[in-house]
Protein backbone atom coordinates (compact mmCIF):
# COMPACT_ATOMS: atom_id res chain seq x y z
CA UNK A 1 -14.86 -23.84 3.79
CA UNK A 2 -13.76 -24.06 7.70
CA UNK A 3 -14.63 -21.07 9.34
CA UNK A 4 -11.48 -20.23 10.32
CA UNK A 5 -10.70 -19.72 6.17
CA UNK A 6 -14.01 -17.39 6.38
CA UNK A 7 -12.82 -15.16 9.00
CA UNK A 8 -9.25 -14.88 7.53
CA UNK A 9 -10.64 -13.94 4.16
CA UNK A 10 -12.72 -11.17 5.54
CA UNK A 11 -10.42 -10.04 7.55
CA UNK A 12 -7.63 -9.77 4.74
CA UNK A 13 -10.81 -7.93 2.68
CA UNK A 14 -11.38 -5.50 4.90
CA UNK A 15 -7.92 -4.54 5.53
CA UNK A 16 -6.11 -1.66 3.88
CA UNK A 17 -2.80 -2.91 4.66
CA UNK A 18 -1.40 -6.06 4.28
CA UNK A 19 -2.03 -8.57 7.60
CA UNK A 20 0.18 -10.72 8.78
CA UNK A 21 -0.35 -13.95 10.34
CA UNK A 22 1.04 -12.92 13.63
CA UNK A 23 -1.68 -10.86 13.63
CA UNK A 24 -4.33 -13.04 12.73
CA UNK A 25 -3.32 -15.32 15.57
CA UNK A 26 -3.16 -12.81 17.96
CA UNK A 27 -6.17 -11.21 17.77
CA UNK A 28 -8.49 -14.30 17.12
CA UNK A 29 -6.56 -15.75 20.08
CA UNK A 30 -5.64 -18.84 17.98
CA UNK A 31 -2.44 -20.67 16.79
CA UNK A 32 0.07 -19.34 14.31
CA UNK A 33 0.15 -22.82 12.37
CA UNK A 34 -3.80 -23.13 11.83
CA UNK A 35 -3.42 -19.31 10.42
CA UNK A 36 -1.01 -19.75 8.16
CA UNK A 37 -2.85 -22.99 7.14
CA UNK A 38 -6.04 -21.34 6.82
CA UNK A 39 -3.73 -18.47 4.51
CA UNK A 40 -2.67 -21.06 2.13
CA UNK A 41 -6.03 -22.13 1.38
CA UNK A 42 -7.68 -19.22 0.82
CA UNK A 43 -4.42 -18.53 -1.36
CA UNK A 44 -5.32 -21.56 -3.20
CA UNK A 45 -8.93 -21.70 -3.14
CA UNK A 46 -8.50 -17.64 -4.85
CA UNK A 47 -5.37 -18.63 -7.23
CA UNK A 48 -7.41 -18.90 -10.37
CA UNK A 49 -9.90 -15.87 -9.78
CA UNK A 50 -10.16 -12.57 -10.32
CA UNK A 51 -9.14 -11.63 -7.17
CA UNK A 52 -5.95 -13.77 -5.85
CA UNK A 53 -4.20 -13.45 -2.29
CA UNK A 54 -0.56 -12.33 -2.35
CA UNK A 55 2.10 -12.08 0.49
CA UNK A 56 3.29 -8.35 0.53
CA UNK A 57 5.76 -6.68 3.24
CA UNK A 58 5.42 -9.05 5.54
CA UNK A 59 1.38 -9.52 5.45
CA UNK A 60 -1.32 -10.45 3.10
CA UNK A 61 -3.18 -8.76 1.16
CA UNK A 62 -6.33 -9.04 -1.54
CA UNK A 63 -5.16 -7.93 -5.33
CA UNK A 64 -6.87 -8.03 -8.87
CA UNK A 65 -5.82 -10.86 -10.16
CA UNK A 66 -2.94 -9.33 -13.39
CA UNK A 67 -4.95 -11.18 -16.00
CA UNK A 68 -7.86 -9.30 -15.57
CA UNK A 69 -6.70 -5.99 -14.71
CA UNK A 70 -7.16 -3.78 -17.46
CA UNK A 71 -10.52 -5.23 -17.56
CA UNK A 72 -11.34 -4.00 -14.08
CA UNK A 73 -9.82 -0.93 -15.21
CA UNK A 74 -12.71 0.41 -16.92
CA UNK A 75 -14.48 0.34 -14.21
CA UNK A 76 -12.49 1.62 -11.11
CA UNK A 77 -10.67 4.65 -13.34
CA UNK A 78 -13.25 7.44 -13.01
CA UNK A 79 -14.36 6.30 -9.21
CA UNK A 80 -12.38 8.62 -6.67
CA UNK A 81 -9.16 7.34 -5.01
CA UNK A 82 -9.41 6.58 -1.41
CA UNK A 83 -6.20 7.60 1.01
CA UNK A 84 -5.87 6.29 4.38
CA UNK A 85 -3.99 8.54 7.13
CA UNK A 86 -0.98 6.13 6.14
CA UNK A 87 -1.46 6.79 2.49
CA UNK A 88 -1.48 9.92 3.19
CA UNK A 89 1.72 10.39 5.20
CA UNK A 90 3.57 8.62 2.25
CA UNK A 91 2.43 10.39 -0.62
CA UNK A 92 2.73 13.86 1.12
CA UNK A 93 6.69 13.01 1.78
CA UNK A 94 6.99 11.86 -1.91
CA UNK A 95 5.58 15.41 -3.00
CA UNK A 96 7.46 17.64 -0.72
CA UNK A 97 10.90 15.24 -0.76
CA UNK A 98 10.99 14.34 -4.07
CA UNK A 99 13.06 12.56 -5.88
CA UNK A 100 13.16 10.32 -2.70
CA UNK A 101 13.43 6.68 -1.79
CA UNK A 102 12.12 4.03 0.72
CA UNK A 103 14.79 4.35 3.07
CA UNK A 104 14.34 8.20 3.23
CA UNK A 105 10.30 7.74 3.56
CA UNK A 106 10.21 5.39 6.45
CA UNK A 107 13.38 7.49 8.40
CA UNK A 108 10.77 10.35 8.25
CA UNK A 109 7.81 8.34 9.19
CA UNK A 110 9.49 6.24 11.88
CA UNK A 111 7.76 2.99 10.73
CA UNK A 112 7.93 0.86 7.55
CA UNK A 113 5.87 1.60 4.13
CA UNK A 114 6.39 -1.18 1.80
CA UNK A 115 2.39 -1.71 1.48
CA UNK A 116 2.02 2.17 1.27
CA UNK A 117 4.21 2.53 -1.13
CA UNK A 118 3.11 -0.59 -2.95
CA UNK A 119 -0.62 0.76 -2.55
CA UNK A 120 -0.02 4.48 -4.39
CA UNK A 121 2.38 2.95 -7.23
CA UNK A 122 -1.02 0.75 -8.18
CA UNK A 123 -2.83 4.23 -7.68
CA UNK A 124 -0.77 5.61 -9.74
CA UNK A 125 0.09 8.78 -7.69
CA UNK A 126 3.70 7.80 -7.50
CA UNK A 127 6.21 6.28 -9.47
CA UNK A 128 9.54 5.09 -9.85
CA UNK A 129 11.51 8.16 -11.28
CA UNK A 130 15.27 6.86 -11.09
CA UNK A 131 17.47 5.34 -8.93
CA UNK A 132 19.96 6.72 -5.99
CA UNK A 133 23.86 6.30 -6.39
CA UNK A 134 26.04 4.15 -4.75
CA UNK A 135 25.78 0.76 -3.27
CA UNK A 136 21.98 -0.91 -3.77
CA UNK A 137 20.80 1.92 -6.22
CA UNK A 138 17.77 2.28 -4.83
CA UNK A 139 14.59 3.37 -6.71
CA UNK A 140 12.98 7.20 -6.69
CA UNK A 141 9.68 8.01 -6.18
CA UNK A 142 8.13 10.38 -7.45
CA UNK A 143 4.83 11.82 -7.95
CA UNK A 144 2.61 11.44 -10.97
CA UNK A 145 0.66 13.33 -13.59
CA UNK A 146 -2.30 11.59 -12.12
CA UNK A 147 -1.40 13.35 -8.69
CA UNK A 148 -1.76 17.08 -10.03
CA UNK A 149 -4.68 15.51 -11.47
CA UNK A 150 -6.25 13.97 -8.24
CA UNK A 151 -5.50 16.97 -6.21
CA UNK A 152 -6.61 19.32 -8.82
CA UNK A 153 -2.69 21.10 -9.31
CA UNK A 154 -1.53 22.60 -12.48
CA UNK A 155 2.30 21.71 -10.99
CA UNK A 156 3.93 20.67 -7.59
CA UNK A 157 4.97 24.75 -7.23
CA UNK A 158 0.69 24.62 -5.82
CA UNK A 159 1.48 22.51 -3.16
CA UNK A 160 0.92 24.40 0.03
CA UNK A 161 4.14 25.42 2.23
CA UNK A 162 4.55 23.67 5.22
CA UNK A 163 6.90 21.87 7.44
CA UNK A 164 6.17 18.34 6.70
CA UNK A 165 8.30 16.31 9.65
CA UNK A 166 6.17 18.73 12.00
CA UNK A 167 2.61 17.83 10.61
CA UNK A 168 3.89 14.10 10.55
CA UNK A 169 4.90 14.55 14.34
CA UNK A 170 1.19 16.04 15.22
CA UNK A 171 -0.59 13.49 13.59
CA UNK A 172 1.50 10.74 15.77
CA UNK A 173 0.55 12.67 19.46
């Protein structure tokens, strides 16, 4: 394996969000093209594993690989869930604006959170709960019995009272 494969893997593995090549480049002071070609083969060289590389909002990103999953399963259910500040920000908005969608989440946030998003639907503290009206129905979110459950909440009326676009705005300074 070059090493330019070896640093792009671990990079991608210790990343939380998806990374995009742009990135990659930028920060290892190299060119786009030998990134992206270096992406592709650890794409390939993890295609048939248990872990496999996929391209998500823009960036890439480490995943169990779906044949395996509910095999991994039984081991990562009963290990605590870990939230990034970003996490964080998303899932609080889906509790206190609920039902609400992608569009509404990332006005509030000021920034996009497709790998957010993406990242607590796999956690399975939010889900899909319906779709909006009108033109490009888009999808609900929600949050999830495993929420209350994470949290420790008998129902969403336990969720503290604050003022969420304020605590967003705080956390930004």
């Amino acid at each position: 394996m070059q090493e330019i494969e070896k640093i792009v893997e671990a990079v991608i593995f210790v990343s939380e969000e998806p990374v995009t090549a742009e990135e990659i480049a930028k920060k290892l002071e190299i060119e786009i093209e030998e990134v992206k070609l270096a992406l592709e083969k650890v794409k390939q060289n993890f295609a048939n594993r248990g872990i496999i590389l996929e391209e998500v909002a823009e960036g890439y990103k480490f995943y169990t690989n779906p044949e395996i999953a509910n095999f991994v399963k039984r081991f990562v259910e009963d290990k605590p869930i870990k939230l990034s500040r970003h996490l964080l920000e998303v899932l609080a908005i889906v509790a206190y604006k609920q039902p609400v969608s992608k569009r509404e989440i990332e006005t509030i946030r000021g920034k996009t959170s497709d790998g957010a998003i993406k990242s607590l639907l796999e956690k399975r503290l939010i889900e899909v709960v319906g779709r909006k009206k009108g033109p490009g129905r888009a999808k609900l979110y929600g949050t999830t019995k495993e929420f209350l459950i994470h949290f420790g909440l008998k129902s969403l009326k336990e969720l503290p009272s604050f003022d969420l676009e304020e605590i967003i705005e705080e956390g930004m300074d």
